[in-house]
N, C-alpha and C. Protein backbone atom coordinates (compact mmCIF):
# COMPACT_ATOMS: atom_id res chain seq x y z
N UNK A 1 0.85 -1.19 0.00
CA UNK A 1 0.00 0.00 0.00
C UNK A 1 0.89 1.24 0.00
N UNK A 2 0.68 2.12 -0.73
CA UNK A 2 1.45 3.49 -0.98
C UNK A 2 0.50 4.61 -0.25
N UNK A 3 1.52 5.00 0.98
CA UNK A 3 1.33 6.57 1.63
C UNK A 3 1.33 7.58 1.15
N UNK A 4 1.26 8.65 1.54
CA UNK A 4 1.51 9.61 0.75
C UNK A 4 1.19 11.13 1.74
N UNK A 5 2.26 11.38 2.55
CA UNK A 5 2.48 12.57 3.37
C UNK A 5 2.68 13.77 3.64
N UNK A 6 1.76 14.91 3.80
CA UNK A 6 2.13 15.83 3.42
C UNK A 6 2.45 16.27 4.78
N UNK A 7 3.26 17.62 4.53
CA UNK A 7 3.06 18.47 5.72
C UNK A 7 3.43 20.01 5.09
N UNK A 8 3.67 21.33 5.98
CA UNK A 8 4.08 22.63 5.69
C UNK A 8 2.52 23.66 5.66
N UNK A 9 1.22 23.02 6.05
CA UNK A 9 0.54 23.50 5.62
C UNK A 9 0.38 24.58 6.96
N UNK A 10 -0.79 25.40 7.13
CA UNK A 10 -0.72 26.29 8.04
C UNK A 10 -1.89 27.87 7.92
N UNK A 11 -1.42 28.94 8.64
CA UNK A 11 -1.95 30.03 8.80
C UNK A 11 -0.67 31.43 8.34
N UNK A 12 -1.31 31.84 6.85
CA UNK A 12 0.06 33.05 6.84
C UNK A 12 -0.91 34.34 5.94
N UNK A 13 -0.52 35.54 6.53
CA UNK A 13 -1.17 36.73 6.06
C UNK A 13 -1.25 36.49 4.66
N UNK A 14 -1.68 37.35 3.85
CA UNK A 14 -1.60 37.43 2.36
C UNK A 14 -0.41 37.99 1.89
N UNK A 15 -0.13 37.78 1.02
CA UNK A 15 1.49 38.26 0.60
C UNK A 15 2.60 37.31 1.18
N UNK A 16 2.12 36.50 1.90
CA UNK A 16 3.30 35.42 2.41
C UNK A 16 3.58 34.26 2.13
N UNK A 17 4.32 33.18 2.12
CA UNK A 17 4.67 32.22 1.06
C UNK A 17 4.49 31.01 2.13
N UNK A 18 4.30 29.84 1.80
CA UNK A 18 4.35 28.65 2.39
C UNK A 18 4.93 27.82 1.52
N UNK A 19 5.33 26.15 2.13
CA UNK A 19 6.05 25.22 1.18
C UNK A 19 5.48 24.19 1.81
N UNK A 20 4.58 23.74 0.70
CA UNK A 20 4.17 21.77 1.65
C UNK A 20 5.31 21.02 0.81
N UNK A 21 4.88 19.78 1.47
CA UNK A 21 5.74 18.57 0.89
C UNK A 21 5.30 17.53 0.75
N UNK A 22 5.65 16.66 0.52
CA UNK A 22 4.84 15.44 0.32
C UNK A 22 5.99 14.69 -0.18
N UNK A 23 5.35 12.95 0.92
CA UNK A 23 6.93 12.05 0.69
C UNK A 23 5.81 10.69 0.25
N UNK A 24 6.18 10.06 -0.67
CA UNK A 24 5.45 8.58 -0.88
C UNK A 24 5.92 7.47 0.00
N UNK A 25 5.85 7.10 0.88
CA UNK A 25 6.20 5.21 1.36
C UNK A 25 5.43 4.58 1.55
N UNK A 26 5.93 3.29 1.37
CA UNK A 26 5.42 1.78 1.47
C UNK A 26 5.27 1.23 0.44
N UNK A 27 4.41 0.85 -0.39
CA UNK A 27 4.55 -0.27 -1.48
C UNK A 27 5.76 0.20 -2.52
N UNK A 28 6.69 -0.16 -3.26
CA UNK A 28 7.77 0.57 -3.91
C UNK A 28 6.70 0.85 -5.22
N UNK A 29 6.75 2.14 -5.78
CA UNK A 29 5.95 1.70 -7.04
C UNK A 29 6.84 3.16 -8.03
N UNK A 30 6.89 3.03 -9.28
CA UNK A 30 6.99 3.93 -9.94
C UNK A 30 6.33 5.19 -10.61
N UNK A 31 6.31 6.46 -9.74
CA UNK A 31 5.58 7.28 -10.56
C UNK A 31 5.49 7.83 -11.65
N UNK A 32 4.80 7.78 -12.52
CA UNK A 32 4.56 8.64 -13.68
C UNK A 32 4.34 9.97 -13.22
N UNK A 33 3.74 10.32 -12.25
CA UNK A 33 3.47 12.14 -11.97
C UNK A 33 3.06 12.21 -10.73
N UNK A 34 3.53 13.12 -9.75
CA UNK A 34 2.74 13.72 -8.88
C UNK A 34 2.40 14.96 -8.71
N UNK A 35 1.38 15.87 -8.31
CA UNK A 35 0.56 16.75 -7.83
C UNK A 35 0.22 17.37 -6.51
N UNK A 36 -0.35 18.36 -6.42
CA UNK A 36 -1.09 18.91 -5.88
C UNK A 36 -2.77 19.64 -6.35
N UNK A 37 -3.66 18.68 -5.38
CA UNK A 37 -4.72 19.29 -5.19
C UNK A 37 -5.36 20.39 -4.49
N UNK A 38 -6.18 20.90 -4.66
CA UNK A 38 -6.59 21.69 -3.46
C UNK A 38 -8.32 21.76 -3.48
N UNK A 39 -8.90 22.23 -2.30
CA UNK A 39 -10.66 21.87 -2.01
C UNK A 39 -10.78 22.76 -0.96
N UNK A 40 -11.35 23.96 -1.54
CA UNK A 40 -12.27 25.18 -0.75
C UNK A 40 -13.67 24.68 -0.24
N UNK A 41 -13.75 25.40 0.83
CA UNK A 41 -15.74 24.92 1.31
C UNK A 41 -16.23 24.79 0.08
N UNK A 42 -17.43 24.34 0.15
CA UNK A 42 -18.27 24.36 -1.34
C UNK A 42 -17.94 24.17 -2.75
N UNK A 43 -16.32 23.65 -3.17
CA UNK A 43 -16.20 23.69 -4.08
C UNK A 43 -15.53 22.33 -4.36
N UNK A 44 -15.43 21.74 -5.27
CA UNK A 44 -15.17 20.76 -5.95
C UNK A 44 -13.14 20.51 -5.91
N UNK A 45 -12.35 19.40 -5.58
CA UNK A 45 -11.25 19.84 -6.03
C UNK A 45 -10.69 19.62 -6.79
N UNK A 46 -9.75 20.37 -7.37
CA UNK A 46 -9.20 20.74 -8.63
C UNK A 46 -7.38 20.32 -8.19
N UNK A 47 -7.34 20.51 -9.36
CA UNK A 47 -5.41 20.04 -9.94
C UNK A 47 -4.66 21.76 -9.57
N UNK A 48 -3.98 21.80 -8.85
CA UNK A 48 -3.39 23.33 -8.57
C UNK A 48 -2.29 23.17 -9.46
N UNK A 49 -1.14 22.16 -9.40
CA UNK A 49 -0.01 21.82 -10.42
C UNK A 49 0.02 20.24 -10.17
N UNK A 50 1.16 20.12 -10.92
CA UNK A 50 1.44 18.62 -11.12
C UNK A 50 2.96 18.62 -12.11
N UNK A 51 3.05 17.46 -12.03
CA UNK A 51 5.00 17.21 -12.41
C UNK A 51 5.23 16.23 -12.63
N UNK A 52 5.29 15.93 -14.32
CA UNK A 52 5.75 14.43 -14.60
C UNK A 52 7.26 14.20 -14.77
N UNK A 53 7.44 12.68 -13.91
CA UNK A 53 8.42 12.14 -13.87
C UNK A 53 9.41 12.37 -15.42
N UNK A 54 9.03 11.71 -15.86
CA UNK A 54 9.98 11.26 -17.05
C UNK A 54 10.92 12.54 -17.63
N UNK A 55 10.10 13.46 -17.54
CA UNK A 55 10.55 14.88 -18.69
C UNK A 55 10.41 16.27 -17.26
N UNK A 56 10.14 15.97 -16.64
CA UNK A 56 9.88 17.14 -15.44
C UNK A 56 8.91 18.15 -15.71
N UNK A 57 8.06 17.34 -16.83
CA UNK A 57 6.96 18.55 -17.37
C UNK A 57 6.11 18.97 -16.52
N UNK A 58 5.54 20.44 -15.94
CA UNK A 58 5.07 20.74 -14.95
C UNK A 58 4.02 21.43 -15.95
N UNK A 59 2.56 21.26 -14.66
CA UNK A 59 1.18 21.74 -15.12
C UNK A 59 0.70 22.88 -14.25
N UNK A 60 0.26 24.20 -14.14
CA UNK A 60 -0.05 24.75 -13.27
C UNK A 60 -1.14 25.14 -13.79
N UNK A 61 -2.31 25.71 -12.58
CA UNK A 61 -3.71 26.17 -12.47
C UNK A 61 -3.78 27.25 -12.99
N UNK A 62 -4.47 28.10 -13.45
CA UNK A 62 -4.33 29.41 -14.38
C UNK A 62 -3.73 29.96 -13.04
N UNK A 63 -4.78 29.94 -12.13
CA UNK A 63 -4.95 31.41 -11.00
C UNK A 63 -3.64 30.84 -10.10
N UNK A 64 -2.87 29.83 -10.28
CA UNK A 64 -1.44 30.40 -9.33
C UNK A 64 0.01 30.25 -10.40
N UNK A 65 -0.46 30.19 -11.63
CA UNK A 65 0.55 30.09 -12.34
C UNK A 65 1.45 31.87 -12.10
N UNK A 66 2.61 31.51 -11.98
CA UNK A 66 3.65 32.57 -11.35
C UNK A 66 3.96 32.99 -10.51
N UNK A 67 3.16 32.43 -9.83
CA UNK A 67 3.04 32.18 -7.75
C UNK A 67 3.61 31.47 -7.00
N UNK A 68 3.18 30.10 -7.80
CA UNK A 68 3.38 28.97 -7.34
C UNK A 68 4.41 27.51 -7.73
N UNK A 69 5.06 27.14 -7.74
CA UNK A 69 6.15 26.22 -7.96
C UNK A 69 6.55 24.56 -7.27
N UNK A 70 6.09 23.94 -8.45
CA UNK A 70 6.39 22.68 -8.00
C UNK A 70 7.58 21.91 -8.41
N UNK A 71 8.05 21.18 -7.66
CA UNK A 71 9.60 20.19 -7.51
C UNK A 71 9.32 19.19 -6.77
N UNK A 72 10.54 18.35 -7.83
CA UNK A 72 10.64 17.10 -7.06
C UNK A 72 11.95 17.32 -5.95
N UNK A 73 11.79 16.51 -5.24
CA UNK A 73 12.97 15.98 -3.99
C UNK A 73 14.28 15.33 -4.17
N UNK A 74 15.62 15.64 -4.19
CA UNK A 74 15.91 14.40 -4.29
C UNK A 74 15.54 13.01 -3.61
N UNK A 75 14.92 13.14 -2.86
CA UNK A 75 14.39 11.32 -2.57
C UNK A 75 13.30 11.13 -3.61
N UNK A 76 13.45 9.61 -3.46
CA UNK A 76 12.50 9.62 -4.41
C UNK A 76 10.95 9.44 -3.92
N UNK A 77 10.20 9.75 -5.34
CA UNK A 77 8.55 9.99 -4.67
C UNK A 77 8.54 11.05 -3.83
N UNK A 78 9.62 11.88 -4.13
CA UNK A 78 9.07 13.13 -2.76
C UNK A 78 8.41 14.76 -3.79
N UNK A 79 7.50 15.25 -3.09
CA UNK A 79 7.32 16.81 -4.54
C UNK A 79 7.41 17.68 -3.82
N UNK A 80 7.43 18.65 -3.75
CA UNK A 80 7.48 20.15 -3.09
C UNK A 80 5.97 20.88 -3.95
N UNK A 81 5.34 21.87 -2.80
CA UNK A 81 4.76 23.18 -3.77
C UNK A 81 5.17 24.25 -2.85
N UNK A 82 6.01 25.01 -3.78
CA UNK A 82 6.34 26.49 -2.74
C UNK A 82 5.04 27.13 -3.55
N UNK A 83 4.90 28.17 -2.48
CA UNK A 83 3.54 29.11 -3.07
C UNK A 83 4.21 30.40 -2.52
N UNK A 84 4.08 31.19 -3.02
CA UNK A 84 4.43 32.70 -2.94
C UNK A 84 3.21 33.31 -3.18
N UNK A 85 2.99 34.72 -2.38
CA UNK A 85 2.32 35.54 -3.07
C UNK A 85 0.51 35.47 -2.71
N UNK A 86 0.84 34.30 -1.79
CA UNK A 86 -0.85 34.16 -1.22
C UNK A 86 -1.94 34.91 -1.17
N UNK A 87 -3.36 34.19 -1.35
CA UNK A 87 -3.84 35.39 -1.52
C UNK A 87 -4.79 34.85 -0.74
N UNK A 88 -5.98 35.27 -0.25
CA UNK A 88 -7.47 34.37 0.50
C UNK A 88 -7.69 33.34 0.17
N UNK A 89 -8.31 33.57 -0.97
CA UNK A 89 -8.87 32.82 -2.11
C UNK A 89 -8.22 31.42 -2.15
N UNK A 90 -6.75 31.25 -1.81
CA UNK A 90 -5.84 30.39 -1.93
C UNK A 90 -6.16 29.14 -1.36
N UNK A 91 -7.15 29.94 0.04
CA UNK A 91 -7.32 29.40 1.23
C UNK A 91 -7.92 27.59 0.98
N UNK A 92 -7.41 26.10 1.15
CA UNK A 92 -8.02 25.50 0.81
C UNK A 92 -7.48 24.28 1.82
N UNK A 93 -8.36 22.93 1.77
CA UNK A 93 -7.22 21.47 1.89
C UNK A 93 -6.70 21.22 0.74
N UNK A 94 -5.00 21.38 0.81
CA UNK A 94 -4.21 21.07 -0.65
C UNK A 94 -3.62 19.08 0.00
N UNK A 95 -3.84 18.80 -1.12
CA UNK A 95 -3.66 17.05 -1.33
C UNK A 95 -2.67 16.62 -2.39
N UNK A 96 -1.84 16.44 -1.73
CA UNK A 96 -0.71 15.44 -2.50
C UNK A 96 -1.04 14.66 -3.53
N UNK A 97 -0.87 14.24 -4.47
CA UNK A 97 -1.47 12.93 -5.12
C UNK A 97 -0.23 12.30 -5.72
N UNK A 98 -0.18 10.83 -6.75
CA UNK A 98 0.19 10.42 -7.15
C UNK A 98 -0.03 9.60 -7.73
N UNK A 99 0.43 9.24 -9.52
CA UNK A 99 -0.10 8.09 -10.50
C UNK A 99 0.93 7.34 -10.78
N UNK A 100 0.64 5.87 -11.06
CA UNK A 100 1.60 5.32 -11.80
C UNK A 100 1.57 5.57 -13.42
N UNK A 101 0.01 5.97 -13.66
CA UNK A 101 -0.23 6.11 -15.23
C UNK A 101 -0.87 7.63 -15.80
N UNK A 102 -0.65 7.62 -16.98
CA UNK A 102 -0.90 9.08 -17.41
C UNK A 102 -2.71 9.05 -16.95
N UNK A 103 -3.42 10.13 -17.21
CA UNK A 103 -4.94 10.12 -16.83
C UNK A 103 -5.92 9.91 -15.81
N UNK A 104 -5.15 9.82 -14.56
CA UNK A 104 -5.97 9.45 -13.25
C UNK A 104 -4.78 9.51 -12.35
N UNK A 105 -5.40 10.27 -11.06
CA UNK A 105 -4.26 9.72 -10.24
C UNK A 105 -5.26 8.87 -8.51
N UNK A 106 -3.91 8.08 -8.89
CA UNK A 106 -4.48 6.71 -7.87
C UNK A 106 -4.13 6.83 -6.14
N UNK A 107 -3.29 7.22 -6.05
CA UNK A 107 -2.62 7.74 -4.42
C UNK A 107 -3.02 9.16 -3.89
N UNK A 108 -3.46 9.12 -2.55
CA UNK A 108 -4.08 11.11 -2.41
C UNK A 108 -3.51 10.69 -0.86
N UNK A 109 -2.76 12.00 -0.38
CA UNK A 109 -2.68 11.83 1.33
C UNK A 109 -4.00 12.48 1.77
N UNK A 110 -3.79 12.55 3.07
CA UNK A 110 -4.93 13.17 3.91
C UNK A 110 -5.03 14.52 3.69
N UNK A 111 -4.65 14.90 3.21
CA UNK A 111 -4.42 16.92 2.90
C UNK A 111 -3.93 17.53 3.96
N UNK A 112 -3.78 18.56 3.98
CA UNK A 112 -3.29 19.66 4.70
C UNK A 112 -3.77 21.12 4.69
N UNK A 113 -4.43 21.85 5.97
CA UNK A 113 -5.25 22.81 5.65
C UNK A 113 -4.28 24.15 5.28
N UNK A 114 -4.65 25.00 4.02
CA UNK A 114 -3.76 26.26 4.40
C UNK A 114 -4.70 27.34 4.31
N UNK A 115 -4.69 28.50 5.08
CA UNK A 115 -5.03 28.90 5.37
C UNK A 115 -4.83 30.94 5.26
N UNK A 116 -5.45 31.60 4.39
CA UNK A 116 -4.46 32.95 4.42
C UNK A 116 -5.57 33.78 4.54
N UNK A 117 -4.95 34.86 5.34
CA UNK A 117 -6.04 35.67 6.01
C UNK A 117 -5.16 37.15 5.33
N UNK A 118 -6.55 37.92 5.22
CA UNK A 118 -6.24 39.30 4.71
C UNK A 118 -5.82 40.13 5.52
């Protein structure tokens, strides 16, 4: 069974930056891509970025593209999202994920709340 751990999440004014992380263990498996989600009250969640293995091709959300920055770890299965530049709106549970295959992803941690106040 594959984990999937985040932490860094938190409470920071607007204009201030946070960095989650997220580490995969237990079953050994190979990723094709991992991500970040995120899920506001009332809203559905969505893909914020994401980062495929093979080519390091990275995907970002319109509304944090230039904000926000995803990396891998050197360990492996590990991703980073630094976020700069926070804004309210930002405010969500962001969720780790991870696929072995292109089109779905199969692994999600428990999330992590962040939180930005005006």
């Amino acid at each position: 069974q594959v984990q999937l751990v985040e932490s860094g999440g938190g409470l920071v004014q607007a204009g201030g930056s946070l960095t989650l992380s997220c580490a995969a263990s237990g079953r050994t498996f190979s990723s094709y891509a991992m991500g970040w989600f995120r899920q506001a009250p009332g809203k559905e969640r969505a893909l914020v970025a994401d980062l495929r293995w093979s080519d390091g091709h990275t995907y970002y959300a319109g509304s944090v593209k230039g904000r926000f920055s995803i990396s891998r770890g050197n360990a492996k299965n590990t991703v980073y999202l630094q976020m700069n530049s926070l804004r309210p709106e930002d405010t969500a549970v962001y969720y780790c994920a991870a696929t072995t295959r292109a089109g779905v992803y199969e692994h999600w941690g428990q999330g992590t709340q962040v939180t930005v106040s005006s």
